[in-house]
N, C-alpha and C. Protein backbone atom coordinates (compact mmCIF):
# COMPACT_ATOMS: atom_id res chain seq x y z
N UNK A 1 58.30 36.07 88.86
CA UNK A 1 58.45 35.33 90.11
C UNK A 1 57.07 35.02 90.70
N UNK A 2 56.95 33.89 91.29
CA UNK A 2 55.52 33.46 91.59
C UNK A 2 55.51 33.78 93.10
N UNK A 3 54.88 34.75 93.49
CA UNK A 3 54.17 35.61 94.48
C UNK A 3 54.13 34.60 95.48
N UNK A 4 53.75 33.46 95.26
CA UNK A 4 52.95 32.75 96.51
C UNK A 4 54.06 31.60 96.89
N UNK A 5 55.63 31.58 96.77
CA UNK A 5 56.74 30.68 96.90
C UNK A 5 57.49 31.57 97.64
N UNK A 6 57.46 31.16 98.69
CA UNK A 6 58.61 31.58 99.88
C UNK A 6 59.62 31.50 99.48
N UNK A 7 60.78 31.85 99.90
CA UNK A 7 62.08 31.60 99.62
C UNK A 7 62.91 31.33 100.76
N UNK A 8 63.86 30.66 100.64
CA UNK A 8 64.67 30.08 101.88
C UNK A 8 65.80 29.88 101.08
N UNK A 9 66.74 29.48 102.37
CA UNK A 9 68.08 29.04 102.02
C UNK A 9 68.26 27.71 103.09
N UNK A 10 68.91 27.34 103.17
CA UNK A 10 70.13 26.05 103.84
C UNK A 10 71.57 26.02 103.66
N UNK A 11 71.54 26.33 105.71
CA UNK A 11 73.33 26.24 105.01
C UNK A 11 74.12 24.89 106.18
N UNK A 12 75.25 25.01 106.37
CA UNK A 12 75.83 24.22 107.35
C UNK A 12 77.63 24.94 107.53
N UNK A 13 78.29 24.20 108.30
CA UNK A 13 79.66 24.60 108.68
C UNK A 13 80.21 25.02 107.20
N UNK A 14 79.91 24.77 106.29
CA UNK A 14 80.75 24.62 104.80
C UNK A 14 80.49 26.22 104.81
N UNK A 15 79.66 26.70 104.87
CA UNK A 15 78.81 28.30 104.48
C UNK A 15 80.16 29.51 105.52
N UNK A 16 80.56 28.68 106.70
CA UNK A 16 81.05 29.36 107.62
C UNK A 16 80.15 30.62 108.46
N UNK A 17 80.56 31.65 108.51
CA UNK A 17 79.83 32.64 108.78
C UNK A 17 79.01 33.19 107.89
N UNK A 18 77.94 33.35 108.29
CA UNK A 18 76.72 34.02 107.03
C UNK A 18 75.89 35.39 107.93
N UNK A 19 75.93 35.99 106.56
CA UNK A 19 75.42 37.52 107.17
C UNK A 19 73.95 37.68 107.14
N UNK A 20 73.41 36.73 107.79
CA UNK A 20 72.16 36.75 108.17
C UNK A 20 71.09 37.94 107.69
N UNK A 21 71.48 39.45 108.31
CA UNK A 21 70.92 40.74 107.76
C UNK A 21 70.51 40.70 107.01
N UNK A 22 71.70 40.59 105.46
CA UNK A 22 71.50 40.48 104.44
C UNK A 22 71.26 39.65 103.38
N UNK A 23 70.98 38.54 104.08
CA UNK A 23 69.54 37.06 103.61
C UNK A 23 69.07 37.80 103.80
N UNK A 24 68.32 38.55 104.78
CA UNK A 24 67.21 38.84 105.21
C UNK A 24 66.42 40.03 104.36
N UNK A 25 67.62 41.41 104.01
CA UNK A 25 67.35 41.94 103.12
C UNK A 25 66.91 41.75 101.87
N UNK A 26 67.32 41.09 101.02
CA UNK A 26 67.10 39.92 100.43
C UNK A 26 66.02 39.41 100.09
N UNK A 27 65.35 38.90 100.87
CA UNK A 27 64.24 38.43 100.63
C UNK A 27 63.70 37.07 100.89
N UNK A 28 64.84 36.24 102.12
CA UNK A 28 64.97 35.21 102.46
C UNK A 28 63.79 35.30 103.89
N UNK A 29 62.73 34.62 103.46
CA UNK A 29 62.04 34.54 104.72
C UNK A 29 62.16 33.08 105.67
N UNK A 30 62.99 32.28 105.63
CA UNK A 30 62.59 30.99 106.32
C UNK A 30 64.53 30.49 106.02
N UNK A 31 65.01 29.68 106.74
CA UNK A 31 66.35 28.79 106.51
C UNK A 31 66.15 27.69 107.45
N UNK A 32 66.69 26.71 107.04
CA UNK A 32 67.48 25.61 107.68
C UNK A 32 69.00 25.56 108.07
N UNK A 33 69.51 25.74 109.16
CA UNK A 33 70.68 25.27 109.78
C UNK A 33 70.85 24.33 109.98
N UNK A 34 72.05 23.48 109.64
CA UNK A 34 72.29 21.93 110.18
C UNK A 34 73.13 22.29 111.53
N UNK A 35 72.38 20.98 112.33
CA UNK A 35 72.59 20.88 113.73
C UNK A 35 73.50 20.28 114.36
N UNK A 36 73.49 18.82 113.67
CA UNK A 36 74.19 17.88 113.94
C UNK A 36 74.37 16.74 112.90
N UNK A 37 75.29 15.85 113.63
CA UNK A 37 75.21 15.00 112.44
C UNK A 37 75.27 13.31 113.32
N UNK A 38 75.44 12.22 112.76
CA UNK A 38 75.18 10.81 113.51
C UNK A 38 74.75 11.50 115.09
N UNK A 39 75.65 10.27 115.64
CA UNK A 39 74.91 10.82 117.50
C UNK A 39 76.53 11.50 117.98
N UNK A 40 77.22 12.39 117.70
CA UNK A 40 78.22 12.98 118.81
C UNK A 40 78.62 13.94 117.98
N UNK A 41 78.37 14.40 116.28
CA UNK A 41 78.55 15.60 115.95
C UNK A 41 77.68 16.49 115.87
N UNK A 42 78.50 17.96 116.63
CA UNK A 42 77.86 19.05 116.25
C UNK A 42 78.14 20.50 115.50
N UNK A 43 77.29 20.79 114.50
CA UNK A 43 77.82 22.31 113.38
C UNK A 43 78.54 22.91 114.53
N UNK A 44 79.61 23.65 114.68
CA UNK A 44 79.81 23.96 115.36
C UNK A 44 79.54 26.12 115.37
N UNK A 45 78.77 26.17 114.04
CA UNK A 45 78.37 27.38 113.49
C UNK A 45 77.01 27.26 113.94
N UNK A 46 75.94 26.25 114.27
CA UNK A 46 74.83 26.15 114.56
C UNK A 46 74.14 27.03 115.67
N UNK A 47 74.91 27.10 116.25
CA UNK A 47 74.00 28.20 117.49
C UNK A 47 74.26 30.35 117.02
N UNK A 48 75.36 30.33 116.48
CA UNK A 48 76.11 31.40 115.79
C UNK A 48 74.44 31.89 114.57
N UNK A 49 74.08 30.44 113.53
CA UNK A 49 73.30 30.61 112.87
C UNK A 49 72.01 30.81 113.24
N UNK A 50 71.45 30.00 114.51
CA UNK A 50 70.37 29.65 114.72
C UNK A 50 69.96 31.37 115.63
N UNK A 51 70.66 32.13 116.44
CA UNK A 51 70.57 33.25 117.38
C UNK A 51 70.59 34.13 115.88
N UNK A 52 71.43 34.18 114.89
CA UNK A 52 70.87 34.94 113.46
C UNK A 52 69.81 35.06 112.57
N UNK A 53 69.32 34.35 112.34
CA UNK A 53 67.93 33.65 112.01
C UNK A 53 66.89 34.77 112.55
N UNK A 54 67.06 33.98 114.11
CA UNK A 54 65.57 35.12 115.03
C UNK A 54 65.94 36.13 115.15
N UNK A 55 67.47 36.95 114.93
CA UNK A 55 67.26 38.45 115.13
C UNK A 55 66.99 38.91 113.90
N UNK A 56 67.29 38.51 112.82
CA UNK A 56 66.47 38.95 111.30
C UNK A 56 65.28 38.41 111.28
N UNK A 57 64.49 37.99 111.84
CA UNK A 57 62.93 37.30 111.75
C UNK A 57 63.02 36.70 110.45
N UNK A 58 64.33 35.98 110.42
CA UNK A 58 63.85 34.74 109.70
C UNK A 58 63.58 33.54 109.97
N UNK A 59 62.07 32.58 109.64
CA UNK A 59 61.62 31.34 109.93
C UNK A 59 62.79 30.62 110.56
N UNK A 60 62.90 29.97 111.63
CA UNK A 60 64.07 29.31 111.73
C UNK A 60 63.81 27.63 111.69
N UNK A 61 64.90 27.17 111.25
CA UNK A 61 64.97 25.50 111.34
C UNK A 61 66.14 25.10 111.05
N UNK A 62 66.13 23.89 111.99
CA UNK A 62 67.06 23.06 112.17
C UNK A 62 67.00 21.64 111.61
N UNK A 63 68.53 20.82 111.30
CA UNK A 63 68.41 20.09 110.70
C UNK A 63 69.41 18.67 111.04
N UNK A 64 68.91 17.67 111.58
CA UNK A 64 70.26 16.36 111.39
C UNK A 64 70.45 15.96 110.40
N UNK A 65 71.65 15.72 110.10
CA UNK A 65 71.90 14.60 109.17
C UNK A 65 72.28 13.27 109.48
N UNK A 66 71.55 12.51 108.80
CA UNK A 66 70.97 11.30 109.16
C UNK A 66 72.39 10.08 109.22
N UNK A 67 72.75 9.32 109.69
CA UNK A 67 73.93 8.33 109.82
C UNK A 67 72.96 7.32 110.04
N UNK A 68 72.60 6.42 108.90
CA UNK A 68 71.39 5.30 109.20
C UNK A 68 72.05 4.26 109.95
N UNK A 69 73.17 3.98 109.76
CA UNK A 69 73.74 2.64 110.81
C UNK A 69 73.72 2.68 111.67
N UNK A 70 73.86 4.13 112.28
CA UNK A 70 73.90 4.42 114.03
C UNK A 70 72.74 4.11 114.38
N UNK A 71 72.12 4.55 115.81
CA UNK A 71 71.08 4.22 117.00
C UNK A 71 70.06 5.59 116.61
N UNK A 72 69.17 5.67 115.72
CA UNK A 72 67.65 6.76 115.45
C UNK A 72 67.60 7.57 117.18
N UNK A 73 67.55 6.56 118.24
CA UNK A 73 67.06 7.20 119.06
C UNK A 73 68.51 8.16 119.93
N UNK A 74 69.49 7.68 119.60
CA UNK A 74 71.13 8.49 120.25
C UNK A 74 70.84 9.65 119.06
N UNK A 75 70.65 9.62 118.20
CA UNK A 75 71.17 10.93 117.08
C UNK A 75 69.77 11.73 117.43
N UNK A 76 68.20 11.35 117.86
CA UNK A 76 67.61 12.21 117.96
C UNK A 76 67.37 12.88 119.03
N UNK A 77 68.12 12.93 120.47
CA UNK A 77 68.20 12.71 121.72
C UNK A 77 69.52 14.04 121.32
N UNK A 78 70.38 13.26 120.74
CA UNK A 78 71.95 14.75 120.57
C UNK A 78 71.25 15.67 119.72
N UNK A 79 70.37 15.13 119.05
CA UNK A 79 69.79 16.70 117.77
C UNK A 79 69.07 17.60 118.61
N UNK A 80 68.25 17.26 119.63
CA UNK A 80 67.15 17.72 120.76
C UNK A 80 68.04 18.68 121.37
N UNK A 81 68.94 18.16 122.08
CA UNK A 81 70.05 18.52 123.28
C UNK A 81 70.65 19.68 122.25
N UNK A 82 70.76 19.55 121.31
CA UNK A 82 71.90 20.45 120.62
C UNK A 82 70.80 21.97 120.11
N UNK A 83 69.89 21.90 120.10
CA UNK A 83 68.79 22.63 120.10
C UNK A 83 68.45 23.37 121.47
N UNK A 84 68.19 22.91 122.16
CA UNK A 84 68.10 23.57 123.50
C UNK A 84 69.28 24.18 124.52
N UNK A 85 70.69 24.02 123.61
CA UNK A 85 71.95 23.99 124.00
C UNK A 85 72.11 25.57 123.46
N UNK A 86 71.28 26.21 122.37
CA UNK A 86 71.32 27.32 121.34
C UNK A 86 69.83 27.72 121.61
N UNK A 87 69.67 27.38 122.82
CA UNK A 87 68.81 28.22 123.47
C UNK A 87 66.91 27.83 122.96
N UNK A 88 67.25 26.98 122.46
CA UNK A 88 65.70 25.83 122.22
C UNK A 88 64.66 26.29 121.05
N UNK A 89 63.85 25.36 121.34
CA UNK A 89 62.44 26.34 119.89
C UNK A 89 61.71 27.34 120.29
N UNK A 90 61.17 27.87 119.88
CA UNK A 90 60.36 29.04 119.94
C UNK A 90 59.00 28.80 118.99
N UNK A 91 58.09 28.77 119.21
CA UNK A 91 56.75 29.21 118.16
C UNK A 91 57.19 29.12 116.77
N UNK A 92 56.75 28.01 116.19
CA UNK A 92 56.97 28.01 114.66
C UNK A 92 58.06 27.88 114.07
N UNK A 93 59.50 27.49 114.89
CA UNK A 93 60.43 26.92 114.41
C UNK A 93 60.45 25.64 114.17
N UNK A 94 61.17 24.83 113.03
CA UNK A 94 61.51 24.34 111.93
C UNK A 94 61.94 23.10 112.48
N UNK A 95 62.03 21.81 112.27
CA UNK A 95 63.14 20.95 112.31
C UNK A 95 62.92 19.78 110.83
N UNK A 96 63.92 19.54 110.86
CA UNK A 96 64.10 18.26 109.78
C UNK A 96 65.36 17.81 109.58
N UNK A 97 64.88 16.66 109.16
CA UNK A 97 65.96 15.44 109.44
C UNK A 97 66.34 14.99 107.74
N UNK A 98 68.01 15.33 107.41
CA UNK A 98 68.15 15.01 106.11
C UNK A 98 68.67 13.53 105.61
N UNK A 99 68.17 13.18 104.83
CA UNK A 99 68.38 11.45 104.70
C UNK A 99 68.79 11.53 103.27
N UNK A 100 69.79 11.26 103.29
CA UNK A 100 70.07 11.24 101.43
C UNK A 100 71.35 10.16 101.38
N UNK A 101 71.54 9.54 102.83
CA UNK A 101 72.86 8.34 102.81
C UNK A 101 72.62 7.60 103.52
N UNK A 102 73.15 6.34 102.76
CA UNK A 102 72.36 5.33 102.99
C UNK A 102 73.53 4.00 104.25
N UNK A 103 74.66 4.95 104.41
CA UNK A 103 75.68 4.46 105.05
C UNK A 103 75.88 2.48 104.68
N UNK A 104 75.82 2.37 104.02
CA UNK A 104 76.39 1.18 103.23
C UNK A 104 75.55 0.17 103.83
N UNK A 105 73.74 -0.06 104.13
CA UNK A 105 72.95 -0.72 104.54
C UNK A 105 71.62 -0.47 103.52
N UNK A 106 71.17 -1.64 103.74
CA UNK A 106 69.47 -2.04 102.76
C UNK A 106 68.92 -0.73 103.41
N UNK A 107 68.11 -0.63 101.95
CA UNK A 107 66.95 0.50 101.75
C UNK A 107 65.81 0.11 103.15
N UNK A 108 65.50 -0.92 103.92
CA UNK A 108 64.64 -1.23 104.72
C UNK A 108 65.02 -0.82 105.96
N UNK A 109 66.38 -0.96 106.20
CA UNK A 109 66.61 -0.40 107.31
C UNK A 109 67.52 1.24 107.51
N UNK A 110 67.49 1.78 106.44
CA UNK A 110 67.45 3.13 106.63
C UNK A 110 65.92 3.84 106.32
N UNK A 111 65.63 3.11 106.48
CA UNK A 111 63.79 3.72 106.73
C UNK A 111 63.24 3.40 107.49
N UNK A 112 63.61 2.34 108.39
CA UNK A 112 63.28 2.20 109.36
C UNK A 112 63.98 2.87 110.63
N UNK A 113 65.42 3.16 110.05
CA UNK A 113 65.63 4.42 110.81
C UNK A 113 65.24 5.91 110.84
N UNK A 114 64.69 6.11 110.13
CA UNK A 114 64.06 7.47 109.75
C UNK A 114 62.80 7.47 110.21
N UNK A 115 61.80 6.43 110.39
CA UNK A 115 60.84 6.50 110.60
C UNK A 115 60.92 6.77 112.31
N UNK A 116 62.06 5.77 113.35
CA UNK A 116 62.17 6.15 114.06
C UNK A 116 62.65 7.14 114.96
N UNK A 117 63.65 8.10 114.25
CA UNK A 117 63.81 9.16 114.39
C UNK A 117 62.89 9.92 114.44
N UNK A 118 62.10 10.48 112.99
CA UNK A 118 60.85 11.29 112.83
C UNK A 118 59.69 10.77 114.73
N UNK A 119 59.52 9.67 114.30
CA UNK A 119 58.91 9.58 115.42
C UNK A 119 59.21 9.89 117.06
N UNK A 120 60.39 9.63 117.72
CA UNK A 120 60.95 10.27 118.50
C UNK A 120 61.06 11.76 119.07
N UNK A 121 61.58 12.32 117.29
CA UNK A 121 61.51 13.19 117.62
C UNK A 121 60.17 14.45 117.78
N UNK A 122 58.93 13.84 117.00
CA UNK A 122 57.49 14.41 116.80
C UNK A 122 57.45 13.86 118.39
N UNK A 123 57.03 12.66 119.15
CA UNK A 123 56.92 12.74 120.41
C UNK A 123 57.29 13.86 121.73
N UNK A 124 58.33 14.06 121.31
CA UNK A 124 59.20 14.86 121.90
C UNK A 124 58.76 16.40 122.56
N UNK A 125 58.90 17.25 120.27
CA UNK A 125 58.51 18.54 120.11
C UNK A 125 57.07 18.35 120.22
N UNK A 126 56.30 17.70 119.61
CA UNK A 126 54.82 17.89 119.47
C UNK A 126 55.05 18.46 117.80
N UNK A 127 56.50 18.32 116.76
CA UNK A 127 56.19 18.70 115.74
C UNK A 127 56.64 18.15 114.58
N UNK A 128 56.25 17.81 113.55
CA UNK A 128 56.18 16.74 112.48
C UNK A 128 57.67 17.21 111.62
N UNK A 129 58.42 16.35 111.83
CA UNK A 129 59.84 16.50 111.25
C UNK A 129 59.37 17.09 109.84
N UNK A 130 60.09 17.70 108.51
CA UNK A 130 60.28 17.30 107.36
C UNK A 130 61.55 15.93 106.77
N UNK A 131 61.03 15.82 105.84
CA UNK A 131 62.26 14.89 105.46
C UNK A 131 62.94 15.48 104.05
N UNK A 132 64.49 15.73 104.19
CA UNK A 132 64.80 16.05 102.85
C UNK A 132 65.86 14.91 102.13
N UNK A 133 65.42 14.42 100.89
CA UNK A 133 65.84 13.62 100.72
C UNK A 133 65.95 14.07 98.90
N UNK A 134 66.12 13.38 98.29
CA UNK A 134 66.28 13.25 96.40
C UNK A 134 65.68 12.34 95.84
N UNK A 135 65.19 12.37 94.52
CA UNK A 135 64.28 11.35 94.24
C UNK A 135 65.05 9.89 93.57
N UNK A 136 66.26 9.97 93.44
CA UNK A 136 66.67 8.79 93.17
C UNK A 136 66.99 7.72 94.44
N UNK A 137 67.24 8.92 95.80
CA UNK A 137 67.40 7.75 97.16
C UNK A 137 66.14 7.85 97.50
N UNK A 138 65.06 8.06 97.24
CA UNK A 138 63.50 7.56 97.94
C UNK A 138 63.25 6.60 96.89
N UNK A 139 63.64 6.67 95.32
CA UNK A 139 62.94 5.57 94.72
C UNK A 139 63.51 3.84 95.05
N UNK A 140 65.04 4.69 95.71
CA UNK A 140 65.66 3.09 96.15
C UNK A 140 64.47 2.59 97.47
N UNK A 141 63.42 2.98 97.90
CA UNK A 141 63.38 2.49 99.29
C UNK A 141 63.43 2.95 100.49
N UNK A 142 64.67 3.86 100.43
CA UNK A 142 64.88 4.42 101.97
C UNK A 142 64.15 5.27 102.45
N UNK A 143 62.68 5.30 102.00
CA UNK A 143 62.25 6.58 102.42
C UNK A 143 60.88 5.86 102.84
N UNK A 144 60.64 4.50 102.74
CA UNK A 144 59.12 3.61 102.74
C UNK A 144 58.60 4.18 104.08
N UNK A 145 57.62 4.30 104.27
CA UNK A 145 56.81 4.63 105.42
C UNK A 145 56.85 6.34 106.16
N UNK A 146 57.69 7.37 105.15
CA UNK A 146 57.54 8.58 105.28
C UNK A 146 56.64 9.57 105.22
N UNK A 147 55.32 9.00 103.93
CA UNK A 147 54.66 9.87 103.36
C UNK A 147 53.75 10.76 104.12
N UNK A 148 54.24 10.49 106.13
CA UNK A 148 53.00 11.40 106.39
C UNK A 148 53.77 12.28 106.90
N UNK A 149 55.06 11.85 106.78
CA UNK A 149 56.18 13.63 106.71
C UNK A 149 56.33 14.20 105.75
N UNK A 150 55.95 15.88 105.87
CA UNK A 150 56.53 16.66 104.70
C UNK A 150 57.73 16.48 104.05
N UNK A 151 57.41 16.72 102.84
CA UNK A 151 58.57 16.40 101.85
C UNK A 151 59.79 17.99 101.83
N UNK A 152 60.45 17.69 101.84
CA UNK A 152 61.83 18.44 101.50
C UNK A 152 62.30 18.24 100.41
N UNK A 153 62.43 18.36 99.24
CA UNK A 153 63.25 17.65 97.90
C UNK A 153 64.12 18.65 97.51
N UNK A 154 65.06 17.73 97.37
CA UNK A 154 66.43 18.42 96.29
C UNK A 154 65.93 18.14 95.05
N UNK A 155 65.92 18.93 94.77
CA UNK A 155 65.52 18.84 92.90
C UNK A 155 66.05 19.89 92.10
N UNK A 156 67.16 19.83 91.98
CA UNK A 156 68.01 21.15 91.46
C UNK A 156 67.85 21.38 89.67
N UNK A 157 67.48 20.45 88.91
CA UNK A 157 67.12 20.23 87.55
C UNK A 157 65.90 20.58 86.90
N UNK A 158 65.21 20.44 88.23
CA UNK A 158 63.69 20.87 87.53
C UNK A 158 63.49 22.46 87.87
N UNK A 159 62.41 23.20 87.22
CA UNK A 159 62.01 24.52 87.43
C UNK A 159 61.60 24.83 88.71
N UNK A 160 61.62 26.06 89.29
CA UNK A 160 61.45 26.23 90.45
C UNK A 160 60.14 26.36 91.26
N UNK A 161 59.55 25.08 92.15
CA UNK A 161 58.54 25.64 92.64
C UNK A 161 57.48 24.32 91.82
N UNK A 162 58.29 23.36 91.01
CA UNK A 162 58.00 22.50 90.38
C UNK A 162 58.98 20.88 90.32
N UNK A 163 59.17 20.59 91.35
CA UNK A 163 59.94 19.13 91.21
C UNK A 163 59.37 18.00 91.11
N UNK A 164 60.12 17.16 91.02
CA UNK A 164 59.70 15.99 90.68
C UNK A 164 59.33 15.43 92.40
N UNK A 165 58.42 14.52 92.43
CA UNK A 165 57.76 14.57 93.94
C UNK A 165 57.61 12.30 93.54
N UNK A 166 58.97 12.10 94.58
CA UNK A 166 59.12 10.40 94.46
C UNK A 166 58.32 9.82 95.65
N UNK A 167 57.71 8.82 95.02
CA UNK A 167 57.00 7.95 96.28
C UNK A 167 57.61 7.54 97.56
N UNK A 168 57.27 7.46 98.83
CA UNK A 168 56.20 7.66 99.43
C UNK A 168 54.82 8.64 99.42
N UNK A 169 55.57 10.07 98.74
CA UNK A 169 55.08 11.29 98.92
C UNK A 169 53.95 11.30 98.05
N UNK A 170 52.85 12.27 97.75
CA UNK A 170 52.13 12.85 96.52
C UNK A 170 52.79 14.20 96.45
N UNK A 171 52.94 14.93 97.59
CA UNK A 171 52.85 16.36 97.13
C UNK A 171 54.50 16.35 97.71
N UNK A 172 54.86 17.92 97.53
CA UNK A 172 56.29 18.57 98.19
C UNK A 172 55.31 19.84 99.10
N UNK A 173 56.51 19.68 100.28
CA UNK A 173 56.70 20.97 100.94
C UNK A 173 57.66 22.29 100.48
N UNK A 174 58.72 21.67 100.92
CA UNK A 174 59.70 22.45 100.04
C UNK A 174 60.84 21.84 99.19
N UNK A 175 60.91 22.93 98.07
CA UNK A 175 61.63 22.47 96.60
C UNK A 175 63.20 22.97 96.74
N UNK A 176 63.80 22.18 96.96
CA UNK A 176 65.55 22.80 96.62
C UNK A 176 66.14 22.99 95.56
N UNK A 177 65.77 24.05 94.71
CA UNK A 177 65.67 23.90 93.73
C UNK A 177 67.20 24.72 92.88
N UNK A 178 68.33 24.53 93.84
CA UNK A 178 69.65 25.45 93.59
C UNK A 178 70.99 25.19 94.32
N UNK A 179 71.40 24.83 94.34
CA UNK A 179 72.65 24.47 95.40
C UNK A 179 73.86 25.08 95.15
N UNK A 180 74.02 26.29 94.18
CA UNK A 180 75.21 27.07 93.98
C UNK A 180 74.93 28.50 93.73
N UNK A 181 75.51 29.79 94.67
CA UNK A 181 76.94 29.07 95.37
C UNK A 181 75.98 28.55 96.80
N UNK A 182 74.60 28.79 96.99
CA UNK A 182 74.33 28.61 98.35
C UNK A 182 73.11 27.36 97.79
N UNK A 183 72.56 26.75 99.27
CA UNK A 183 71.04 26.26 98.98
C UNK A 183 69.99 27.23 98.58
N UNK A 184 69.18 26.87 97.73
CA UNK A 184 68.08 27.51 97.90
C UNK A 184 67.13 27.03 97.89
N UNK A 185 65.47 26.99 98.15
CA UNK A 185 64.45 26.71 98.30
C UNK A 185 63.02 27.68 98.44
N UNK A 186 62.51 27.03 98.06
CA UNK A 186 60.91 27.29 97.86
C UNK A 186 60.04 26.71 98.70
N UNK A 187 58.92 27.22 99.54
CA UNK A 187 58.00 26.77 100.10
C UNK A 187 56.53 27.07 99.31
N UNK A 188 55.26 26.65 99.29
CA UNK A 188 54.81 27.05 98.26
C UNK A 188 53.29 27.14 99.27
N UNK A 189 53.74 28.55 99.99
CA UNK A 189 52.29 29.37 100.66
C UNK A 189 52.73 30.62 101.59
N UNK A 190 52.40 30.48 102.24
CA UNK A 190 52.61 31.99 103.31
C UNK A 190 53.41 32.11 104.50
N UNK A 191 54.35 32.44 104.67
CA UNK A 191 54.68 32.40 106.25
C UNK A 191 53.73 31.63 107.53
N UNK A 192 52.46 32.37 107.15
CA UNK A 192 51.82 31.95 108.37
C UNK A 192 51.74 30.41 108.54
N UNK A 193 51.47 30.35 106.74
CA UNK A 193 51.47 28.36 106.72
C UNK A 193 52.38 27.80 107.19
N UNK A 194 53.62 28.55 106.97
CA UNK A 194 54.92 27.59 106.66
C UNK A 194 54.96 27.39 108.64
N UNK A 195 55.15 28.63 108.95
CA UNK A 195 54.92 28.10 110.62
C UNK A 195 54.17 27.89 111.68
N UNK A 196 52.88 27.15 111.17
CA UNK A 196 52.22 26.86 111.37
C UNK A 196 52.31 24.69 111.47
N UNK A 197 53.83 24.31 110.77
CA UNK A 197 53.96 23.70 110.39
C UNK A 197 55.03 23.20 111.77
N UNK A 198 55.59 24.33 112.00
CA UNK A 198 56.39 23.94 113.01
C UNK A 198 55.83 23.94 114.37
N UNK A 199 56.77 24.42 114.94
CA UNK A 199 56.69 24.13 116.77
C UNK A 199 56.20 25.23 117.35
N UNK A 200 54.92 23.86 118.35
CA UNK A 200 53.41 24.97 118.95
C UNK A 200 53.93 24.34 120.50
N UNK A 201 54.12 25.67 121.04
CA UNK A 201 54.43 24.94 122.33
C UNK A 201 53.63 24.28 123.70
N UNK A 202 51.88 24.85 122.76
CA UNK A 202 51.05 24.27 123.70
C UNK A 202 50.45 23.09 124.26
């Protein structure tokens, strides 16, 4: 096992209740919870997950999923609200925004919704979304003008800690490199890096 790859998970309502502790035991230092989804849904396990997280001192983050047809600025406004609703960020917590559907519209304008989201929402926190996406929906397009957000990749085929990394991007942040029975992921440095990445409240 390579020493210097964090480990994480990702879960959402599908996971139901998760025993946080024992991620934690484990060896899970960092997760993503999904938050919400277009502009009026919310996990309704998200605050359940997100108050689990910080009592195991695991990295916490949160996550929308992206509905490109809707309004960037309504879905990042309910993702905000739904965050501070579960009691808000703290020092070095997490957010990112998952884009992997393309809701039945051109590659130009689901990147142009993403871009305005990310942006909104970096205004906001003061902190640079990730984007998790796959390399066959970034090579369509939908991902043009991302590359100065960290990458998130699903890459469940390749070795761990090693994916395939699709343009906009050069590098990855973190590798998803497992999706059964849970998510899993790789970050590839230290805690301190990884939240260092997130939310500074100064």
């Amino acid at each position: 096992m390579d020493k210097r790859l964090l480990h994480g998970i990702d879960v959402s309502n599908w996971q139901k209740s998760v025993d946080w502790a024992e991620h934690a035991r484990s060896g899970v230092a960092f997760a993503f919870a999904k938050a919400t989804e277009g502009g009026d849904w919310t996990d309704h396990w998200f605050s359940r997950n997100w108050d689990g997280m910080r009592e195991n001192w695991i990295v916490c983050g949160a996550y929308h999923f992206a509905r490109p047809k809707g309004d960037p600025v309504e879905q990042a406004r309910h993702f905000l609200r739904t965050i501070n609703q579960a009691g808000g960020l703290r020092r070095g917590d997490l957010i990112a925004l998952d884009l992997e559907t393309d809701d039945g519209i051109k590659p130009e304008r689901v990147a142009g919704f993403a871009r305005r989201w990310c942006q909104y929402v970096e205004a906001r926190t003061g902190t640079r979304p990730f984007v998790y996406t796959f390399q066959s929906f970034a090579e369509e397009g939908n991902c043009a003008g991302l590359g100065e957000y960290p990458l998130w990749i699903a890459s469940p085929h390749r070795p761990r800690g090693r994916p395939a990394v699709p343009g906009p991007w050069r590098d990855w942040s973190i590798h998803q490199h497992a999706n059964s029975p849970i998510d899993r992921n790789v970050f590839l440095g230290s805690r301190r890096r990884l939240t260092r990445m997130g939310f500074d409240p100064r």
